[in-house]
Protein backbone atom coordinates (compact mmCIF):
# COMPACT_ATOMS: atom_id res chain seq x y z
CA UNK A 1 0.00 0.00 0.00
CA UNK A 2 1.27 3.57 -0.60
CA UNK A 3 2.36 6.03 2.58
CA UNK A 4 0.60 8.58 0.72
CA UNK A 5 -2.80 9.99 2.42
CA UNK A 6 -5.60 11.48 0.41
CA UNK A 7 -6.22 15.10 1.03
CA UNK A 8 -8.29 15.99 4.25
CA UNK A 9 -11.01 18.31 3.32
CA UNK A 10 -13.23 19.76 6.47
CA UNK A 11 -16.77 19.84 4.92
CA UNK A 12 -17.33 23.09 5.83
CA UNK A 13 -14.44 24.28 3.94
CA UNK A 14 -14.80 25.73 0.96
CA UNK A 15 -12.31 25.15 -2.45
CA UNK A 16 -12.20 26.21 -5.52
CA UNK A 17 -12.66 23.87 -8.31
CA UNK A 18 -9.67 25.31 -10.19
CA UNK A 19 -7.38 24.71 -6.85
CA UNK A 20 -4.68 21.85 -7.54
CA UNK A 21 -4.18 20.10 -4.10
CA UNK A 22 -1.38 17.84 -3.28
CA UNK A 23 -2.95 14.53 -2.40
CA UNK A 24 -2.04 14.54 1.54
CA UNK A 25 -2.99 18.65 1.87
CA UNK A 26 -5.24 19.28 5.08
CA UNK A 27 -7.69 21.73 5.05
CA UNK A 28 -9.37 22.97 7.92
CA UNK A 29 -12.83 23.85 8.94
CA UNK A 30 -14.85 27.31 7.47
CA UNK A 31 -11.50 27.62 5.32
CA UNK A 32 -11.77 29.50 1.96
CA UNK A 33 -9.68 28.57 -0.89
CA UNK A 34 -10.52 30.53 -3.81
CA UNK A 35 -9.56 30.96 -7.76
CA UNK A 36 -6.01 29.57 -8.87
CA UNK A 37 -4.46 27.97 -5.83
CA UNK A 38 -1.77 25.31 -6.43
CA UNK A 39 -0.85 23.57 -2.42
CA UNK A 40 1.77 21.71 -2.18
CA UNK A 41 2.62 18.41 -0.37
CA UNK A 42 2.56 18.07 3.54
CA UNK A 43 0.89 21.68 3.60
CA UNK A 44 -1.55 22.00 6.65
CA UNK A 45 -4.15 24.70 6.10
CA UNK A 46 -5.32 25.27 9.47
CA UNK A 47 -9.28 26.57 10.41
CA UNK A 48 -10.35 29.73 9.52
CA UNK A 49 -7.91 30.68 6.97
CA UNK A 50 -8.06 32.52 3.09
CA UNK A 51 -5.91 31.49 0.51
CA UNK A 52 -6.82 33.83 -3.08
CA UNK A 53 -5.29 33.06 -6.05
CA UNK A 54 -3.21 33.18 -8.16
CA UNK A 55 -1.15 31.60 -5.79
CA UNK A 56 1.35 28.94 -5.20
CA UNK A 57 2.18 27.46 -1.83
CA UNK A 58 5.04 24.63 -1.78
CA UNK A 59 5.65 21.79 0.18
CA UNK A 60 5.74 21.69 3.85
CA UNK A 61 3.89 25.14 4.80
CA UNK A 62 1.63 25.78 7.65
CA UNK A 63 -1.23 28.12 7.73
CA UNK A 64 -2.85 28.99 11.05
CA UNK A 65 -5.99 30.62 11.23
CA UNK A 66 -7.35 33.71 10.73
CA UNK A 67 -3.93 34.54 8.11
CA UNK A 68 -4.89 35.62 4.73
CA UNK A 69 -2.55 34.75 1.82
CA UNK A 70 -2.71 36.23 -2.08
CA UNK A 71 -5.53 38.80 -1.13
CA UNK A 72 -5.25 41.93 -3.80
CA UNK A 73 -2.48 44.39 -2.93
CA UNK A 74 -3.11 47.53 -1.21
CA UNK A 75 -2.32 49.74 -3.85
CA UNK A 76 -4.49 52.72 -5.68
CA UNK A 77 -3.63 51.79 -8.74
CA UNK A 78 -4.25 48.28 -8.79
CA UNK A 79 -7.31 47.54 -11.20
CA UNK A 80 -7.90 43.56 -10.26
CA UNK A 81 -4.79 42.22 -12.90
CA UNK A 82 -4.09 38.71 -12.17
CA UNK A 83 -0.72 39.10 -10.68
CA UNK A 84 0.45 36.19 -8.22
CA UNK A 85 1.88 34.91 -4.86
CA UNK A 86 4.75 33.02 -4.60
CA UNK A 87 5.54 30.86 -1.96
CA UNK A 88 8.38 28.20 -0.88
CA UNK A 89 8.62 25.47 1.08
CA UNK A 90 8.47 24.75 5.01
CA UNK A 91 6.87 28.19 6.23
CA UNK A 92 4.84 29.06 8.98
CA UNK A 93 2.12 31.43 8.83
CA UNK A 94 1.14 31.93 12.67
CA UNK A 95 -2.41 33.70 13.04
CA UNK A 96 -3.22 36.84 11.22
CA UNK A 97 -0.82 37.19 8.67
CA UNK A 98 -1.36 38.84 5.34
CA UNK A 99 0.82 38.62 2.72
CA UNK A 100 -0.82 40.17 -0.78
CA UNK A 101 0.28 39.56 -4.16
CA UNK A 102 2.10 41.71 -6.92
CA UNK A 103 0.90 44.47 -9.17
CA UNK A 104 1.74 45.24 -12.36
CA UNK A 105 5.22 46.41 -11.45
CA UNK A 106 6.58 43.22 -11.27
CA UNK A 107 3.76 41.34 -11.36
CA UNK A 108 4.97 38.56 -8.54
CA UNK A 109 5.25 38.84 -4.43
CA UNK A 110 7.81 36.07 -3.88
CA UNK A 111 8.46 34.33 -0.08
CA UNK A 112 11.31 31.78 -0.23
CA UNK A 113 11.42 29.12 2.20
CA UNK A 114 12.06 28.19 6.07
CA UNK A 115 10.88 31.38 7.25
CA UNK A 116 8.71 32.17 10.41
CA UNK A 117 5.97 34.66 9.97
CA UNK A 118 4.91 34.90 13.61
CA UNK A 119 1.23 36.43 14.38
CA UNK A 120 -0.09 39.85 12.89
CA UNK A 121 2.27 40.46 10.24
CA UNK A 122 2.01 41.56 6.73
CA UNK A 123 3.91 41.63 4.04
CA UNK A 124 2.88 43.69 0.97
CA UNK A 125 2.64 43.82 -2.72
CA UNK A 126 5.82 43.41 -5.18
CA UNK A 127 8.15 42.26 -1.90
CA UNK A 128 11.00 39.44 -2.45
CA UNK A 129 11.44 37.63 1.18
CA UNK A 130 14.52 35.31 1.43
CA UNK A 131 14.98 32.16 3.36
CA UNK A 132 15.02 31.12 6.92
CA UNK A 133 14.04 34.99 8.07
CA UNK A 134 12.42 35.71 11.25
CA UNK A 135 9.55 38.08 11.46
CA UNK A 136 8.03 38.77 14.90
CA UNK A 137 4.73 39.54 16.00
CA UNK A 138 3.63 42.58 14.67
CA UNK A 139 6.53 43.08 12.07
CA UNK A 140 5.72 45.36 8.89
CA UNK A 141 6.97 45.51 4.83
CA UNK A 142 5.75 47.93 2.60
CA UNK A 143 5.82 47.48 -0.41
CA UNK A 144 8.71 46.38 -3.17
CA UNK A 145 10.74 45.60 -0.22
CA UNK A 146 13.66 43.43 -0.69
CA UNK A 147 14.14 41.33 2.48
CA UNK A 148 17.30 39.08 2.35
CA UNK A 149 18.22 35.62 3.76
CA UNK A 150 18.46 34.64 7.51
CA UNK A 151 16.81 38.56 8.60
CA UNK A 152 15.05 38.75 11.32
CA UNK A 153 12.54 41.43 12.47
CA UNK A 154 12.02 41.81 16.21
CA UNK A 155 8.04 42.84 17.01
CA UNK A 156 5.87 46.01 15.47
CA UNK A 157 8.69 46.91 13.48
CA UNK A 158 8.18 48.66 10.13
CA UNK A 159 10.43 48.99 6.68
CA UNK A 160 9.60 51.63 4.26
CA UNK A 161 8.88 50.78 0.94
CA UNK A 162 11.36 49.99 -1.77
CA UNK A 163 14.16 48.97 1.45
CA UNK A 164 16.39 46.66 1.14
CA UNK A 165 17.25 44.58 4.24
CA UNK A 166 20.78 42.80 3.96
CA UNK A 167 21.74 38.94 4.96
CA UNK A 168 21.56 38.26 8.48
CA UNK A 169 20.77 41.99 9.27
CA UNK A 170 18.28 43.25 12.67
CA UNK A 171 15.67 45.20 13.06
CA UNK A 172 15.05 45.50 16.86
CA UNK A 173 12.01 45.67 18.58
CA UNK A 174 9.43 48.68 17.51
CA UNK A 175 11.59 49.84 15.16
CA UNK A 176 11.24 51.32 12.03
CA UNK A 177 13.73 52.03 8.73
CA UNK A 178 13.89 54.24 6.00
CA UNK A 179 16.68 53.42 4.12
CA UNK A 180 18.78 50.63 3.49
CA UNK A 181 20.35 48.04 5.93
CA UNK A 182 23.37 46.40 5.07
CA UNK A 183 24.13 42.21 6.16
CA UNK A 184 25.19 41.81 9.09
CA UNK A 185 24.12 45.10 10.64
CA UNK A 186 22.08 45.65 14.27
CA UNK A 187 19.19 48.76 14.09
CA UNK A 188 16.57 50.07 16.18
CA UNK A 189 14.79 53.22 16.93
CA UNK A 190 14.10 55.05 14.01
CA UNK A 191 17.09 54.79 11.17
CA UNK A 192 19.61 54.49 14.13
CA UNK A 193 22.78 52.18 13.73
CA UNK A 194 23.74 50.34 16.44
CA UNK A 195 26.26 47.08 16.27
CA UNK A 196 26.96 44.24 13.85
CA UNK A 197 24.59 41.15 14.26
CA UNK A 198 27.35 38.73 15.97
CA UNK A 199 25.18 36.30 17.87
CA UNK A 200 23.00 35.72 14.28
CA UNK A 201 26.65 35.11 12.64
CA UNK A 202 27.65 32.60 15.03
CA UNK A 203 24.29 30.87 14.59
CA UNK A 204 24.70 30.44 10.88
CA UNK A 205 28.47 29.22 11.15
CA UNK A 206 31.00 31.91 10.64
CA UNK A 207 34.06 31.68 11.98
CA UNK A 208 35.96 34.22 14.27
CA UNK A 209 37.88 35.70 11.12
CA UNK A 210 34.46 36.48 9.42
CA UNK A 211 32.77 38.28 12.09
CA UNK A 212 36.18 40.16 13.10
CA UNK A 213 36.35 41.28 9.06
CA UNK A 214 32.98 42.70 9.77
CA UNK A 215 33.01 44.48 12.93
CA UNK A 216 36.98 45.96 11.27
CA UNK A 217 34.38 47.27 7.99
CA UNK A 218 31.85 48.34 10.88
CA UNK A 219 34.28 50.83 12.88
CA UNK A 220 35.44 51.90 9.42
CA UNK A 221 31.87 53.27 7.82
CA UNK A 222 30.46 54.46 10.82
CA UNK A 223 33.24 55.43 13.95
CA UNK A 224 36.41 56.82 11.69
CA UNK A 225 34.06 60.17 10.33
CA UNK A 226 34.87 59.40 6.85
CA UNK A 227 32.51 59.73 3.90
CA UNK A 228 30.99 56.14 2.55
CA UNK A 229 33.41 56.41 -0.78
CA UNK A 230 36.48 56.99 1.64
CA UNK A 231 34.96 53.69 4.06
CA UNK A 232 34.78 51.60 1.28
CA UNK A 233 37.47 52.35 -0.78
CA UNK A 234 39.76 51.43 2.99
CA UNK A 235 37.70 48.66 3.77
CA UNK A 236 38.02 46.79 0.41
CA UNK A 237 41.69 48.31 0.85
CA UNK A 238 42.31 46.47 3.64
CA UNK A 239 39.98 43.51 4.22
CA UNK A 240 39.36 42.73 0.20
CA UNK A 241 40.13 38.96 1.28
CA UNK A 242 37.22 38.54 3.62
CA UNK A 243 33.96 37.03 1.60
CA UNK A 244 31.20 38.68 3.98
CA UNK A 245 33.13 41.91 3.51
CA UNK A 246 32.76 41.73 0.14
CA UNK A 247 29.28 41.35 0.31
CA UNK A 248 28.92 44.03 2.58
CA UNK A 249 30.83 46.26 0.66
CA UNK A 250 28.71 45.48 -2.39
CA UNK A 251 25.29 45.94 -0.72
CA UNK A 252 26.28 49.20 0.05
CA UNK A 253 27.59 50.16 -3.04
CA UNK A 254 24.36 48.72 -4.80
CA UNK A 255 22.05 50.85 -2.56
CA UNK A 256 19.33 53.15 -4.12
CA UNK A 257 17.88 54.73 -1.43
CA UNK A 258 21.60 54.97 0.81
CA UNK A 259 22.63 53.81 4.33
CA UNK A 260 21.72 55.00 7.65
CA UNK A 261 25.02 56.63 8.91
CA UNK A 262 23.37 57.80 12.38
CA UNK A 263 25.27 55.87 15.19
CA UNK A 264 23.56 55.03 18.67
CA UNK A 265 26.52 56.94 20.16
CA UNK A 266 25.47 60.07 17.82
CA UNK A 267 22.25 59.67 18.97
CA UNK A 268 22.86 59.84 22.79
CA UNK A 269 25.70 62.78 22.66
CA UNK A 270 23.04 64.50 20.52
């Protein structure tokens, strides 16, 4: 006999006949799953919950109840296009999250996959979300938002549209940002710098020389009063040889709407 189970359908749920459901999906009671919704294996689709099309959920997710997924973006232009939600594999959706899909501008909201979506949070229209991120109760993108892997966003924070969050980068607790924030980086308050991200480093295996490189490029940009051109042109100068460096450098470098420059120790002489 096959290990595969047939789908579990609550009868009060509600599906689409164009839905394409893996055969051992569960769906739960009063759910609604409407228009173009492909679910992928091992998916649990807890009570209570809306899943709108077009949308594609991978393997592995989890949906708990009352979190809305692929609803039409918040946008004043929008005028009902059939623009889609992409999803990955292995997510949780704790309860309360919305996550809308694209508009025209790029047609696609994309959420890669491993990554914890914890209660009350929404991500909008047009966003790219990386792997294995963290979002915490409460946490906010706007729109077109570019949120790289292994982030995490403490609760009732808030990123500005088109922001671009670097790998392994922190936004702390009921904090907002404006700008860009490059890997590796530690802010809170409102566009205010404070430290490199060292215990998320250590979590995701880099070694002593790595996260030395980085807090060396740290004191650089932001404690030596030189302009970004001068901190990058010395810290490529003299830690060119150090892969995350690199990559910070190149974030920065690669910025459209620029770096927050305004150090916690600014902030408190001020």
């Amino acid at each position: 006999m096959s290990d595969v189970q047939p789908a579990r359908i609550h009868p009060t749920a509600i599906v689409s006949p164009q839905a394409i459901l893996a055969t051992d999906v569960q769906i739960g009671a009063y759910s609604v799953i409407e228009n173009k919704v492909e679910i992928g294996p091992g998916c649990i689709i807890r009570p209570h919950t809306y899943l709108r099309g077009p949308l594609v959920l991978g393997c592995r997710n989890i949906v708990f109840s009352g979190a809305v997924l692929g609803e039409d973006p918040q946008h004043l232009k929008y005028q009902n296009e059939p623009t889609l939600l992409e999803i990955g594999d292995g997510n949780v959706f704790r309860e309360h999250v919305t996550v809308h899909r694209g508009t025209t501008a790029s047609g696609t909201t994309r959420i890669g996959s491993d990554n914890f979506f914890m209660a009350g949070c929404h991500i909008a229209h047009d966003c790219r979300i990386g792997s294995r991120c963290i979002f915490a109760n409460g946490a906010l993108v706007a729109g077109h938002c570019i949120i790289e892997d292994g982030v995490y966003l403490s609760g009732n924070c808030a990123i500005h549209q088109f922001v671009r969050m670097g790998r392994l980068s922190l936004l702390s607790g009921v904090s907002a940002t404006t700008k860009d924030v490059p890997p590796f980086i530690l802010q809170q308050g409102m566009n205010i710098i404070v430290g490199v991200n060292v215990v998320g480093m250590r979590r995701n295996g880099m070694d002593a020389k790595q996260i030395e490189g980085v807090r060396h490029a740290f004191h650089i940009l932001y404690r030596q009063g030189l302009t970004v051109p001068e901190a990058l042109a010395r810290i490529e100068n003299e830690l060119n040889k150090v892969p995350v460096v690199t990559e910070f450098i190149h974030f920065i470098r690669g910025s459209v709407r620029g770096i927050n420059l305004f150090h916690e120790r600014d902030h408190k002489a001020a």
